[in-house]
C-alpha atoms as a PDB file:
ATOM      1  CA  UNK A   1     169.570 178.132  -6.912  1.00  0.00           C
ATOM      2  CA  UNK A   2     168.518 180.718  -9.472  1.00  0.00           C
ATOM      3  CA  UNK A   3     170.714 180.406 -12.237  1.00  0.00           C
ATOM      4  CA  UNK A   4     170.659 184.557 -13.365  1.00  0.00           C
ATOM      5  CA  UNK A   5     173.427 185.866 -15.389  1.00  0.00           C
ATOM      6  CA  UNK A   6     175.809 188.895 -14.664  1.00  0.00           C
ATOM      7  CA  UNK A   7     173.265 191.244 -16.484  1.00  0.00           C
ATOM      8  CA  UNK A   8     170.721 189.585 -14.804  1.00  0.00           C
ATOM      9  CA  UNK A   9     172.704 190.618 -11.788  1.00  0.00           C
ATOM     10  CA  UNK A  10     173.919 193.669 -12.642  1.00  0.00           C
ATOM     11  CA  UNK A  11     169.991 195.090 -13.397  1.00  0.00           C
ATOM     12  CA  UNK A  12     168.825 193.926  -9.989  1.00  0.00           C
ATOM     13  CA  UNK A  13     171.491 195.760  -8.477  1.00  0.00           C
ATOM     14  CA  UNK A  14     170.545 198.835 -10.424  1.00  0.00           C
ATOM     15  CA  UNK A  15     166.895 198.640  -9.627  1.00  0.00           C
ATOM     16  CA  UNK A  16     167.519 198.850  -6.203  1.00  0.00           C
ATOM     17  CA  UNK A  17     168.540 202.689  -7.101  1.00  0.00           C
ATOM     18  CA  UNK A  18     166.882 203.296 -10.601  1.00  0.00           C
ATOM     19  CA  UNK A  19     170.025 203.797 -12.557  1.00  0.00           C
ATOM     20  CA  UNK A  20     171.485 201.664 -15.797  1.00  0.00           C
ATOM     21  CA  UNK A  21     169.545 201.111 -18.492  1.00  0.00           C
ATOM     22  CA  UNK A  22     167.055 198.248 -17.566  1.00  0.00           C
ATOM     23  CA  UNK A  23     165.842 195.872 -20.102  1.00  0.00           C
ATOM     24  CA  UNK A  24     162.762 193.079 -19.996  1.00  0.00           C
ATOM     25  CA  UNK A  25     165.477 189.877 -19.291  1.00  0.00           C
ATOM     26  CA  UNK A  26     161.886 188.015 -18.614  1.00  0.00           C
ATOM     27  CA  UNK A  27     159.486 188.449 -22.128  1.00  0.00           C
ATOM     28  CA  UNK A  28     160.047 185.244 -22.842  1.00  0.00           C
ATOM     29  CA  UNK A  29     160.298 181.713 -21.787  1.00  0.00           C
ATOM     30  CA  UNK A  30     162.407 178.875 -23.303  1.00  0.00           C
ATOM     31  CA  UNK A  31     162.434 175.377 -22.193  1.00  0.00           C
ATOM     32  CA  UNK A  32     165.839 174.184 -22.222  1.00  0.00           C
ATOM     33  CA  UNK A  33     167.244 170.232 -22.453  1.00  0.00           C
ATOM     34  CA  UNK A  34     169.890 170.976 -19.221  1.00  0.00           C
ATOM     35  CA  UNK A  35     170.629 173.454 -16.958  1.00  0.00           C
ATOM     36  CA  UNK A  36     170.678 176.583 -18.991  1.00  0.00           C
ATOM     37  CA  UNK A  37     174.008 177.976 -16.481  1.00  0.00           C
ATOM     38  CA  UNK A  38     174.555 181.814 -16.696  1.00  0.00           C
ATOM     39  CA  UNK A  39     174.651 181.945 -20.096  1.00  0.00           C
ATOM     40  CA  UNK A  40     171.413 180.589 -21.487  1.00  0.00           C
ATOM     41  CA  UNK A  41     172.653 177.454 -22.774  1.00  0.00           C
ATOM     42  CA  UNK A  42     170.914 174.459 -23.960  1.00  0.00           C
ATOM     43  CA  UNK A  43     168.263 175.943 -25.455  1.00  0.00           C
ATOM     44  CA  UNK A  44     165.330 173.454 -26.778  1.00  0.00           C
ATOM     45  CA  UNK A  45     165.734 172.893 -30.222  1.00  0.00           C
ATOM     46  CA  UNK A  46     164.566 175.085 -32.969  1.00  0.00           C
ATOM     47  CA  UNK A  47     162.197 172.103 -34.476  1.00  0.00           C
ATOM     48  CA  UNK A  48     158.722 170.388 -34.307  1.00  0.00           C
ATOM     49  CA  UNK A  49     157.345 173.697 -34.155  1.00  0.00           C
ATOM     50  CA  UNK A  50     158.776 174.621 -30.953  1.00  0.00           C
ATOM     51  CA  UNK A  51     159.138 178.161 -30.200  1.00  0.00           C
ATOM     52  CA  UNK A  52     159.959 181.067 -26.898  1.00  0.00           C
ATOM     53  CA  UNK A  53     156.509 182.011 -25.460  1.00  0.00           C
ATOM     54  CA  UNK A  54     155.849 185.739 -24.774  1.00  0.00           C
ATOM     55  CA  UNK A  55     155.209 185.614 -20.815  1.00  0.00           C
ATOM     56  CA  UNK A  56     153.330 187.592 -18.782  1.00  0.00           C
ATOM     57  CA  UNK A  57     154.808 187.773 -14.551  1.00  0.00           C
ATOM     58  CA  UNK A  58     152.723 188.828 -11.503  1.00  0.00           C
ATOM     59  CA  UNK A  59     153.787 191.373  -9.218  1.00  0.00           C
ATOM     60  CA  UNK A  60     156.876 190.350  -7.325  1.00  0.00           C
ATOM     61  CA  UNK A  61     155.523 189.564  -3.577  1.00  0.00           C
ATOM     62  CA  UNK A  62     157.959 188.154  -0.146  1.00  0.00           C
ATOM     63  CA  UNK A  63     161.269 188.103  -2.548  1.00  0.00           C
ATOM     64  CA  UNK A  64     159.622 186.028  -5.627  1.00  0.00           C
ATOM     65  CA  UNK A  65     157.706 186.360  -9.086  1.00  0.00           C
ATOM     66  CA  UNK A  66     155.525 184.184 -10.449  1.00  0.00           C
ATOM     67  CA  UNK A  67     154.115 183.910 -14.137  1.00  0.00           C
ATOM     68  CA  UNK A  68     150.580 185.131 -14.155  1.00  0.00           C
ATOM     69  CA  UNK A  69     149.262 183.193 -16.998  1.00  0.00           C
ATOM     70  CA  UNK A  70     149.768 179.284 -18.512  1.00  0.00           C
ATOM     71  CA  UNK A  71     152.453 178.467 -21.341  1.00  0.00           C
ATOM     72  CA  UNK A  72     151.998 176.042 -23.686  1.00  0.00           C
ATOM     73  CA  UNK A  73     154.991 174.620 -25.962  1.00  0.00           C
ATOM     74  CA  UNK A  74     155.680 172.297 -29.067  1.00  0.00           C
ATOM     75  CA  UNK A  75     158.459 170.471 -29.082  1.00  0.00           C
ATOM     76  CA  UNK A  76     159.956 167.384 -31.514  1.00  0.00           C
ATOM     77  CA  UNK A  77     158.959 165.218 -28.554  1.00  0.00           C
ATOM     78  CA  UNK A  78     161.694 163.364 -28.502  1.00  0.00           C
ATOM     79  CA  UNK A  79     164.062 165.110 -25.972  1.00  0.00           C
ATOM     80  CA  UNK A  80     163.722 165.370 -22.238  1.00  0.00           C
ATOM     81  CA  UNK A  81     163.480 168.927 -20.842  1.00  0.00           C
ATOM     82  CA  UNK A  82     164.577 169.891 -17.328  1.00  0.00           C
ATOM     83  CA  UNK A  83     164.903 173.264 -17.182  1.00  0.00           C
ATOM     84  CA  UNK A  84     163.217 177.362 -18.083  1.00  0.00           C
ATOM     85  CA  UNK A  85     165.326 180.460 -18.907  1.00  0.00           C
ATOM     86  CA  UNK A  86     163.790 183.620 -19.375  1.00  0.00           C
ATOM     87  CA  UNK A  87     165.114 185.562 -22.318  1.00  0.00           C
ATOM     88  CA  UNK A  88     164.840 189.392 -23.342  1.00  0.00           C
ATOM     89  CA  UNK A  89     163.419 187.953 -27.030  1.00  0.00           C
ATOM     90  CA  UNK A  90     160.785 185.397 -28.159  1.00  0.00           C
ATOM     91  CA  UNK A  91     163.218 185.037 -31.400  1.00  0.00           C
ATOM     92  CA  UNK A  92     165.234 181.530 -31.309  1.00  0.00           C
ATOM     93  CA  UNK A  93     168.903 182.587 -30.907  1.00  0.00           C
ATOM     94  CA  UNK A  94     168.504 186.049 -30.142  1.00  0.00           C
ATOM     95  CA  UNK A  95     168.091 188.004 -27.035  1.00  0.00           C
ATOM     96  CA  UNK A  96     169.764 187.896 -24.091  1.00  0.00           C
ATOM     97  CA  UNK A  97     169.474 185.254 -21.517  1.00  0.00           C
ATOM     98  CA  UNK A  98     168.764 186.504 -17.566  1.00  0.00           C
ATOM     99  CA  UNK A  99     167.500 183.829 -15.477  1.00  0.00           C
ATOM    100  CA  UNK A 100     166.801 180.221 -15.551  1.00  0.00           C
ATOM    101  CA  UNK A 101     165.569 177.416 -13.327  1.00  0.00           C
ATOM    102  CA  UNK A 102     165.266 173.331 -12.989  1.00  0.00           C
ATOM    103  CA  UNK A 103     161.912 172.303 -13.356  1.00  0.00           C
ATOM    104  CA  UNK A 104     160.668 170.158 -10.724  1.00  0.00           C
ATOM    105  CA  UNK A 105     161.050 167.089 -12.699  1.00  0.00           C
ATOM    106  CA  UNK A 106     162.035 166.434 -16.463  1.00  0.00           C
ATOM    107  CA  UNK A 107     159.264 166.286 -19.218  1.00  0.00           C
ATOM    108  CA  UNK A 108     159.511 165.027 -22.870  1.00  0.00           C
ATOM    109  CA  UNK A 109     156.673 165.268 -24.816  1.00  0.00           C
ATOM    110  CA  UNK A 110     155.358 166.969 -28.152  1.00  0.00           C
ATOM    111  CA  UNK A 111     153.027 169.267 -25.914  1.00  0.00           C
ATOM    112  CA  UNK A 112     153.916 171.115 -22.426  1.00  0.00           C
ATOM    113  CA  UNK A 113     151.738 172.927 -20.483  1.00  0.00           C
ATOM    114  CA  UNK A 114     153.273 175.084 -17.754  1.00  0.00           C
ATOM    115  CA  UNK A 115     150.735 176.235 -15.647  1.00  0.00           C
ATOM    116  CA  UNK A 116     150.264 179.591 -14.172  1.00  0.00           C
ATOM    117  CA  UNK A 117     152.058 180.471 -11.251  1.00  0.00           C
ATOM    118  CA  UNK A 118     154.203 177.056 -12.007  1.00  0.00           C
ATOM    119  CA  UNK A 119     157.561 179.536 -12.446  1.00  0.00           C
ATOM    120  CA  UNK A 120     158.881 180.793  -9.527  1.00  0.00           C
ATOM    121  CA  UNK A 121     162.190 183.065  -9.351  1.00  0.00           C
ATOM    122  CA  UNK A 122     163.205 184.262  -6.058  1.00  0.00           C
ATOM    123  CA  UNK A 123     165.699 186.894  -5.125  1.00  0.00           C
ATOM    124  CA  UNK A 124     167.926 184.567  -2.523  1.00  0.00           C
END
């Protein structure tokens, strides 16, 4: 299940008609320490060099997108991650969240790669 949030939601919705004000809910990824919810929450923490990566996405093809290129992350290493959330900034605490998923299975180390193509949001 995609975990998007109501803006998330709402800009679909307006896509489907061009209308609203869109903005780009998916610039960056975050790694986050639990399911981020609707609401971005749980956001890595802001130490050991860790930092949102700008992301790049393929085109969206059969009701998914996919990032087009690999991520790499620092983190303090000493805290499991389990999830992504894709966030309108690449600034810690600011933004706005708009989608997040599990990843397929929790990682905690200083370094982590995520590989191209590795994210996957689908529209069902």
């Amino acid at each position: 299940m995609a975990l998007a949030s109501t803006t998330a939601e709402n800009q679909a919705l307006n896509g489907l008609d061009a209308s609203g004000s869109p903005s780009n809910l998916m610039a960056a990824t975050a790694l986050h320490t639990a399911s981020p919810s609707t609401t971005g929450a749980n956001e890595n923490a802001n130490s050991g060099g860790y930092a949102r990566q700008s992301t790049s996405w393929n085109a969206a093809s059969s009701g998914s997108k996919t990032n087009s290129g690999s991520l790499s992350f620092t983190t303090g290493g000493s805290v499991a991650v389990t999830h992504v959330g894709q966030w309108s900034s690449t600034t810690y605490g600011a933004g706005t969240y708009g989608i997040g998923a599990a990843l397929s299975s929790s990682v905690t180390a200083v370094t982590i790669t995520i590989a191209s193509g590795a994210i996957s949001y689908s529209a069902t």
